[in-house]
PDB file of N, CA and C in Angstrom:
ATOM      1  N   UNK A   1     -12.691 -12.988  16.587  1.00  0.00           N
ATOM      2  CA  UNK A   1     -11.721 -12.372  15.704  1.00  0.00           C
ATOM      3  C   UNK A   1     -11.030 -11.217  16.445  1.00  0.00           C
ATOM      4  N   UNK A   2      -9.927 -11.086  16.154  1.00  0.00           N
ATOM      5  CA  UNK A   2      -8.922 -10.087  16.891  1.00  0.00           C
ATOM      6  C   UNK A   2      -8.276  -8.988  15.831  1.00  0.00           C
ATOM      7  N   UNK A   3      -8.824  -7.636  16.121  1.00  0.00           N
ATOM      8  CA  UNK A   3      -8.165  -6.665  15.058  1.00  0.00           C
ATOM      9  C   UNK A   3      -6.859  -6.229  16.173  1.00  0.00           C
ATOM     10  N   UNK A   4      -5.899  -6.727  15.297  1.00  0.00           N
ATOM     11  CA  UNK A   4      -4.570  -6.326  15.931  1.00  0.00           C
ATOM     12  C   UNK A   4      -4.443  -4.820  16.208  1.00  0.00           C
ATOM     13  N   UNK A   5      -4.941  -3.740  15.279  1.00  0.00           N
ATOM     14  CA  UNK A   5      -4.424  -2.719  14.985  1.00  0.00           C
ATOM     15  C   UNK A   5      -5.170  -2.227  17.259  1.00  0.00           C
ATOM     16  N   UNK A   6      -5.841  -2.713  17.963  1.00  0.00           N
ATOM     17  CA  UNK A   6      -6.545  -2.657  18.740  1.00  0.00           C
ATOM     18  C   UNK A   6      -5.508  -2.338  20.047  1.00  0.00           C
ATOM     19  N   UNK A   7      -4.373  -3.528  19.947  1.00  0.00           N
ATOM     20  CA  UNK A   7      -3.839  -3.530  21.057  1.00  0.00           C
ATOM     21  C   UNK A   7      -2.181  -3.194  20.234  1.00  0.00           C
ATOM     22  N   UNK A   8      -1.856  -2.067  20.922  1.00  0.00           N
ATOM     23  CA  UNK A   8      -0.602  -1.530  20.147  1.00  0.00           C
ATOM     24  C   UNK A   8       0.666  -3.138  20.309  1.00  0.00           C
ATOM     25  N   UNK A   9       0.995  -3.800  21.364  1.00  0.00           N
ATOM     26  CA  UNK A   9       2.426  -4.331  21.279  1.00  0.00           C
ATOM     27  C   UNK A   9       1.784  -5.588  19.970  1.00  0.00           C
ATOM     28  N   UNK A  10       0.337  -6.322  19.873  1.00  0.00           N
ATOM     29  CA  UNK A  10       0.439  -6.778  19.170  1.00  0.00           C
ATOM     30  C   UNK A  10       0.387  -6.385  17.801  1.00  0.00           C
ATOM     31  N   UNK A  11      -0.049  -5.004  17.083  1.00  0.00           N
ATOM     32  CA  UNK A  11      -0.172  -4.356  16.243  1.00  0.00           C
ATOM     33  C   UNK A  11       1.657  -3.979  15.936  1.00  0.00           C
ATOM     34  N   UNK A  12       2.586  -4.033  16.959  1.00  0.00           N
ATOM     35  CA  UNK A  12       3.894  -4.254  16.502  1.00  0.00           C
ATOM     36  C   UNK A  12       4.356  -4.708  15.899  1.00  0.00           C
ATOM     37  N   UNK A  13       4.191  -6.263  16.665  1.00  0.00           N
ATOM     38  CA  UNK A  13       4.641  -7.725  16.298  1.00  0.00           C
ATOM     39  C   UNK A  13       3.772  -8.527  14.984  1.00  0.00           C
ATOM     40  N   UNK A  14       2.878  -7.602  14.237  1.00  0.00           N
ATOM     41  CA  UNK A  14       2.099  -7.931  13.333  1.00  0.00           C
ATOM     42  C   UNK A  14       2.343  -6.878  12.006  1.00  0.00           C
ATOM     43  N   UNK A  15       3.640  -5.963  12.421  1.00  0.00           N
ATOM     44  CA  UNK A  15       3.947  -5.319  10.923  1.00  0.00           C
ATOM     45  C   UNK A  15       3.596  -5.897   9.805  1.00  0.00           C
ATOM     46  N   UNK A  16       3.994  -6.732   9.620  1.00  0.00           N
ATOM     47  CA  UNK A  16       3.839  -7.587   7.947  1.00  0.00           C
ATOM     48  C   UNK A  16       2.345  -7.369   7.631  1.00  0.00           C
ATOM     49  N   UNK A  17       1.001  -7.259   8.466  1.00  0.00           N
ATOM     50  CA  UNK A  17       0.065  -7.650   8.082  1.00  0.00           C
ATOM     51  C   UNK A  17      -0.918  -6.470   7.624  1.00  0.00           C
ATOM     52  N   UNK A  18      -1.901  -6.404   6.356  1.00  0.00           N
ATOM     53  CA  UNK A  18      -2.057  -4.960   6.017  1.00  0.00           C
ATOM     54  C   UNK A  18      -3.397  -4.543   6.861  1.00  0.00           C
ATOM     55  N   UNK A  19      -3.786  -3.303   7.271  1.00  0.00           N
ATOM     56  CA  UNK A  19      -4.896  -3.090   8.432  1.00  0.00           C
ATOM     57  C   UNK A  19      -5.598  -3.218   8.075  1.00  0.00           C
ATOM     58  N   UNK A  20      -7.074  -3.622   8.585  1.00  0.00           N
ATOM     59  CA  UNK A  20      -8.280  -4.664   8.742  1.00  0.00           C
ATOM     60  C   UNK A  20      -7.984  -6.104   8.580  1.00  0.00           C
ATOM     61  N   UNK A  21      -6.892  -6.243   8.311  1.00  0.00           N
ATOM     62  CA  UNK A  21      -6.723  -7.263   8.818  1.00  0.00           C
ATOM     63  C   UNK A  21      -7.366  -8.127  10.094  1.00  0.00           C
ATOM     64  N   UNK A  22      -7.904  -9.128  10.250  1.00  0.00           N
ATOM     65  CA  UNK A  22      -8.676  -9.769  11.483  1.00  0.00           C
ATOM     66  C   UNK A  22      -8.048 -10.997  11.712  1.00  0.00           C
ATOM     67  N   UNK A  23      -7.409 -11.429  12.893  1.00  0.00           N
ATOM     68  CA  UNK A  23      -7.050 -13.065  12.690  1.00  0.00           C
ATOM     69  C   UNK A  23      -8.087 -13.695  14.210  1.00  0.00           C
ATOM     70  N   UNK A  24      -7.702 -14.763  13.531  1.00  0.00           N
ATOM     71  CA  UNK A  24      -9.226 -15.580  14.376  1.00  0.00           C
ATOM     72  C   UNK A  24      -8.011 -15.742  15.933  1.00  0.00           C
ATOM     73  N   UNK A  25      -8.822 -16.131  16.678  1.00  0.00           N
ATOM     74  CA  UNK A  25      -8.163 -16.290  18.134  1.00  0.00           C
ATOM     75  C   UNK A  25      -6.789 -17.301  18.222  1.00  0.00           C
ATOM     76  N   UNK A  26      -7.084 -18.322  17.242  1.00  0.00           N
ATOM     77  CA  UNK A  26      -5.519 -19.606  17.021  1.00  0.00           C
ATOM     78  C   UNK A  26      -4.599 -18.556  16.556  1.00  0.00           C
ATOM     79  N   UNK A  27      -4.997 -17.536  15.360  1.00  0.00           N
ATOM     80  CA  UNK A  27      -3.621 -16.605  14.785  1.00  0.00           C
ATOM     81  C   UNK A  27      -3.019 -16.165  15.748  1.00  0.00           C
ATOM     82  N   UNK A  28      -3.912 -15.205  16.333  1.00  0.00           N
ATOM     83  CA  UNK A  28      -3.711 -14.357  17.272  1.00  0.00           C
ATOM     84  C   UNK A  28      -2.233 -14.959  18.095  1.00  0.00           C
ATOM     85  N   UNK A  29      -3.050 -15.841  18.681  1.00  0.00           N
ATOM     86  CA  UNK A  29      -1.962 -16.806  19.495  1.00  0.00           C
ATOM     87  C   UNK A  29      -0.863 -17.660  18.828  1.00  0.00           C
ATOM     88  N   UNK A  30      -0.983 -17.767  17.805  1.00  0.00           N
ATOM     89  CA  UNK A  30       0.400 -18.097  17.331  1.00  0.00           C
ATOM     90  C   UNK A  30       1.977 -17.408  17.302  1.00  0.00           C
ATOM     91  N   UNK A  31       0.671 -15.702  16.495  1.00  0.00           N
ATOM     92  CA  UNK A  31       1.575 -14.726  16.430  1.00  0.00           C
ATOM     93  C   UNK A  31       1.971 -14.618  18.063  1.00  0.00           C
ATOM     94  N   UNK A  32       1.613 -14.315  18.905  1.00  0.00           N
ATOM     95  CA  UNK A  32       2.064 -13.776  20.081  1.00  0.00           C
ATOM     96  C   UNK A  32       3.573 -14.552  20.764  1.00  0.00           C
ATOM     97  N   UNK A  33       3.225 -16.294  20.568  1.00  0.00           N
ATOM     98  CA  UNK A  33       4.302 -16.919  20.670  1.00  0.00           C
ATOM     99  C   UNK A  33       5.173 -17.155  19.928  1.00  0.00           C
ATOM    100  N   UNK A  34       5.389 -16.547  18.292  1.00  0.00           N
ATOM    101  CA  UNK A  34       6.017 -16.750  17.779  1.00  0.00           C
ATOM    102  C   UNK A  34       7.478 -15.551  17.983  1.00  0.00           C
ATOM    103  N   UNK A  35       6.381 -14.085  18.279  1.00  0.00           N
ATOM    104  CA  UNK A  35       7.620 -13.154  18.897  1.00  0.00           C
ATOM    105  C   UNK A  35       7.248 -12.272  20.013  1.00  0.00           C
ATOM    106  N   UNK A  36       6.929 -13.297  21.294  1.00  0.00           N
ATOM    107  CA  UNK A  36       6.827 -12.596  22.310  1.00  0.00           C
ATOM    108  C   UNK A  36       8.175 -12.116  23.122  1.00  0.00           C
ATOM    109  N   UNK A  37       9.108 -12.443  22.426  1.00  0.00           N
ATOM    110  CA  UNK A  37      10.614 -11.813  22.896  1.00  0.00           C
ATOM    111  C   UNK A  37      10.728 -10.149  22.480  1.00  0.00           C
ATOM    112  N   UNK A  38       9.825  -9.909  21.728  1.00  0.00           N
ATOM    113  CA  UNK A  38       9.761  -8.385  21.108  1.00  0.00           C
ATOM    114  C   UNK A  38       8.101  -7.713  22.504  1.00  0.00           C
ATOM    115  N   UNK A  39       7.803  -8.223  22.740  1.00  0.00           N
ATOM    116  CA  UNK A  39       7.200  -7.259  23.851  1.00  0.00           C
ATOM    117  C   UNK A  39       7.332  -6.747  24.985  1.00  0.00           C
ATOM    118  N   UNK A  40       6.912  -6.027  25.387  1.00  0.00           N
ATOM    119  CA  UNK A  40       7.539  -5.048  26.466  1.00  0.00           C
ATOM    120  C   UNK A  40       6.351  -5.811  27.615  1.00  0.00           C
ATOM    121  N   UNK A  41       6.699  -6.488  28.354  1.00  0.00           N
ATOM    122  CA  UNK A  41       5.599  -7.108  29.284  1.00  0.00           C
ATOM    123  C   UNK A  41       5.044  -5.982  29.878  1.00  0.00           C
ATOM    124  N   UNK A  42       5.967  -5.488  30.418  1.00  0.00           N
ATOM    125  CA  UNK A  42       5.681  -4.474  31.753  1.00  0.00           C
ATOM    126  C   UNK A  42       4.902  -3.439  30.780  1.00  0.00           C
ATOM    127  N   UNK A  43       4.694  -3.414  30.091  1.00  0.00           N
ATOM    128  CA  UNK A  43       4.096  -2.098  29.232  1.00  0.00           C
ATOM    129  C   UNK A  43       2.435  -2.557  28.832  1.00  0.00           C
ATOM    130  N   UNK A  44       2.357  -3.603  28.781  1.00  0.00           N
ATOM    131  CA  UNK A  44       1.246  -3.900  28.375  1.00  0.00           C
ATOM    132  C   UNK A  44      -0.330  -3.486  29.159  1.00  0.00           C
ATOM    133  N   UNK A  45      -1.178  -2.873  28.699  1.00  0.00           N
ATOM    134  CA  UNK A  45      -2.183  -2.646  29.160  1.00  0.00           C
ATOM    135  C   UNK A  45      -3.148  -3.179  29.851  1.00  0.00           C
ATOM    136  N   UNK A  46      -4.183  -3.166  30.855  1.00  0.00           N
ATOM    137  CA  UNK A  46      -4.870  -4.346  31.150  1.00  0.00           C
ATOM    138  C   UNK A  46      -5.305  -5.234  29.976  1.00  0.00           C
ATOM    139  N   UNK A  47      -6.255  -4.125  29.191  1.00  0.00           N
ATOM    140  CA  UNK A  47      -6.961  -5.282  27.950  1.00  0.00           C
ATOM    141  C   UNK A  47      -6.267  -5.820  27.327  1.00  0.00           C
ATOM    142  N   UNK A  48      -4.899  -5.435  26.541  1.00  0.00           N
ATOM    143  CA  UNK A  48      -4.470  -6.601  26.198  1.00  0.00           C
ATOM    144  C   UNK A  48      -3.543  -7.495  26.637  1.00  0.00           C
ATOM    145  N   UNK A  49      -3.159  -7.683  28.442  1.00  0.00           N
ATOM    146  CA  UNK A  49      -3.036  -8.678  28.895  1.00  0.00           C
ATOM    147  C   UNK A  49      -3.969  -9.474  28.747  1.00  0.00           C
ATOM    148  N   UNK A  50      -5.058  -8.758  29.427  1.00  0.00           N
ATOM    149  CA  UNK A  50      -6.713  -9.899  29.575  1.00  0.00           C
ATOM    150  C   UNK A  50      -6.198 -11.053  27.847  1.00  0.00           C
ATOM    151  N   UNK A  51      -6.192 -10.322  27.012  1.00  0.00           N
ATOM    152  CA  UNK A  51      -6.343 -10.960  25.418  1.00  0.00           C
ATOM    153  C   UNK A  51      -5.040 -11.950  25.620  1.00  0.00           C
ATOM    154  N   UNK A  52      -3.974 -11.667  25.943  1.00  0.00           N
ATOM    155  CA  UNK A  52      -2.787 -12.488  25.949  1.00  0.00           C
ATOM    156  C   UNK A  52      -3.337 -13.465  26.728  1.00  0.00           C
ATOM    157  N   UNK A  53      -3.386 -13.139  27.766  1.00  0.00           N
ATOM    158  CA  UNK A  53      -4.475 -14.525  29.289  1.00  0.00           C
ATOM    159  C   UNK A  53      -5.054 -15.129  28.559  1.00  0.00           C
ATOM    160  N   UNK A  54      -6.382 -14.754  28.158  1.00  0.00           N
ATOM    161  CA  UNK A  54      -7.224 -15.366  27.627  1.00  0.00           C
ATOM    162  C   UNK A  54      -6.717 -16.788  26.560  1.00  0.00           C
ATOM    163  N   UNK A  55      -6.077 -15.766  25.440  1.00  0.00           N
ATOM    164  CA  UNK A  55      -5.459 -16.339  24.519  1.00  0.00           C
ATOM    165  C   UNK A  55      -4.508 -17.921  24.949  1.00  0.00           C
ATOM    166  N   UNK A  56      -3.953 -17.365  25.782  1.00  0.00           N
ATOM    167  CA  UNK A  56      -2.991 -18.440  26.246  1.00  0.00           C
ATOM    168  C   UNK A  56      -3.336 -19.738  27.141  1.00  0.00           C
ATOM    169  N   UNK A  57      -4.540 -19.442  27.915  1.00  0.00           N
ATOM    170  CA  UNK A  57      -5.651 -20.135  28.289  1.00  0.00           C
ATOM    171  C   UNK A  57      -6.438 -20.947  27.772  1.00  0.00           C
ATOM    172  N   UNK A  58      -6.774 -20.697  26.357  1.00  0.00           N
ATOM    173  CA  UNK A  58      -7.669 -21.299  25.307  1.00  0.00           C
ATOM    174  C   UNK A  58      -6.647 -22.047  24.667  1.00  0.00           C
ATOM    175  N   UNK A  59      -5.699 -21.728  24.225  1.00  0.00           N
ATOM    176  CA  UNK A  59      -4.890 -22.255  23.197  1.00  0.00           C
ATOM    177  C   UNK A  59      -3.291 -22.726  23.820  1.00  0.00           C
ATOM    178  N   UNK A  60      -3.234 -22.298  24.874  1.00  0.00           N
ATOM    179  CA  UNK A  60      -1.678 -22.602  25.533  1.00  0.00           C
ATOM    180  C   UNK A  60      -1.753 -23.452  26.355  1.00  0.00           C
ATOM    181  N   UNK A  61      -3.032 -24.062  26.895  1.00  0.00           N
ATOM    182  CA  UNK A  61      -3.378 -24.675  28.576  1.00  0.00           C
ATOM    183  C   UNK A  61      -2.716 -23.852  29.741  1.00  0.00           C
ATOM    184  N   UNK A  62      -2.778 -22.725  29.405  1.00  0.00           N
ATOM    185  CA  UNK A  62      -2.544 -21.728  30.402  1.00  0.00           C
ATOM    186  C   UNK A  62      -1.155 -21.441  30.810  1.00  0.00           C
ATOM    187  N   UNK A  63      -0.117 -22.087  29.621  1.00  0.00           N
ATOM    188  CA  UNK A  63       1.552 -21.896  29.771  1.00  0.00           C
ATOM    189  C   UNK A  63       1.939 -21.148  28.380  1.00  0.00           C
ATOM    190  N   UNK A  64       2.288 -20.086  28.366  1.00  0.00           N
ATOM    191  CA  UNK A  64       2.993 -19.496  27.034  1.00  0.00           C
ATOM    192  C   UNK A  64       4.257 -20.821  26.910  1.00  0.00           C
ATOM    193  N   UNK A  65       4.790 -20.349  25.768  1.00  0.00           N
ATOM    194  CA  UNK A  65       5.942 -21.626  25.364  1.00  0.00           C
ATOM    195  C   UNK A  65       6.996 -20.628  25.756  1.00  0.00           C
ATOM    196  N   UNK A  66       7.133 -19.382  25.746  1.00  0.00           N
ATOM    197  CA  UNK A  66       7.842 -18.542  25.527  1.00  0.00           C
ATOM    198  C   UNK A  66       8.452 -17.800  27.052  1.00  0.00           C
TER     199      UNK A  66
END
């Protein structure tokens, strides 16, 4: 489970959602490709690259769509 509020660009791109919110690792990764045009790549932190990697690895075969 992934608490968004954790990694700020996805805690962005997850306004709509109210805090404690938790989404399982498929959300996670949905949300990310649904508006990864709103993140700042270069800004992103190690850990939550590692989580984007990861994420995109498990659930992308290791290609964002985006």
């Amino acid at each position: 489970m992934v608490d968004f509020l954790e990694y700020p660009h996805l805690a962005a791109i997850a306004w709509h959602l109210l805090p404690g919110t938790l989404l399982d690792d498929r959300e996670a990764f949905s949300l990310i490709e649904r508006s990864w045009r709103h993140v700042d790549v270069d800004a992103l932190d190690p850990r939550e690259r590692a989580l984007v990697d990861r994420l995109t690895t498990e659930f992308g075969n290791g290609v964002r769509l985006v």
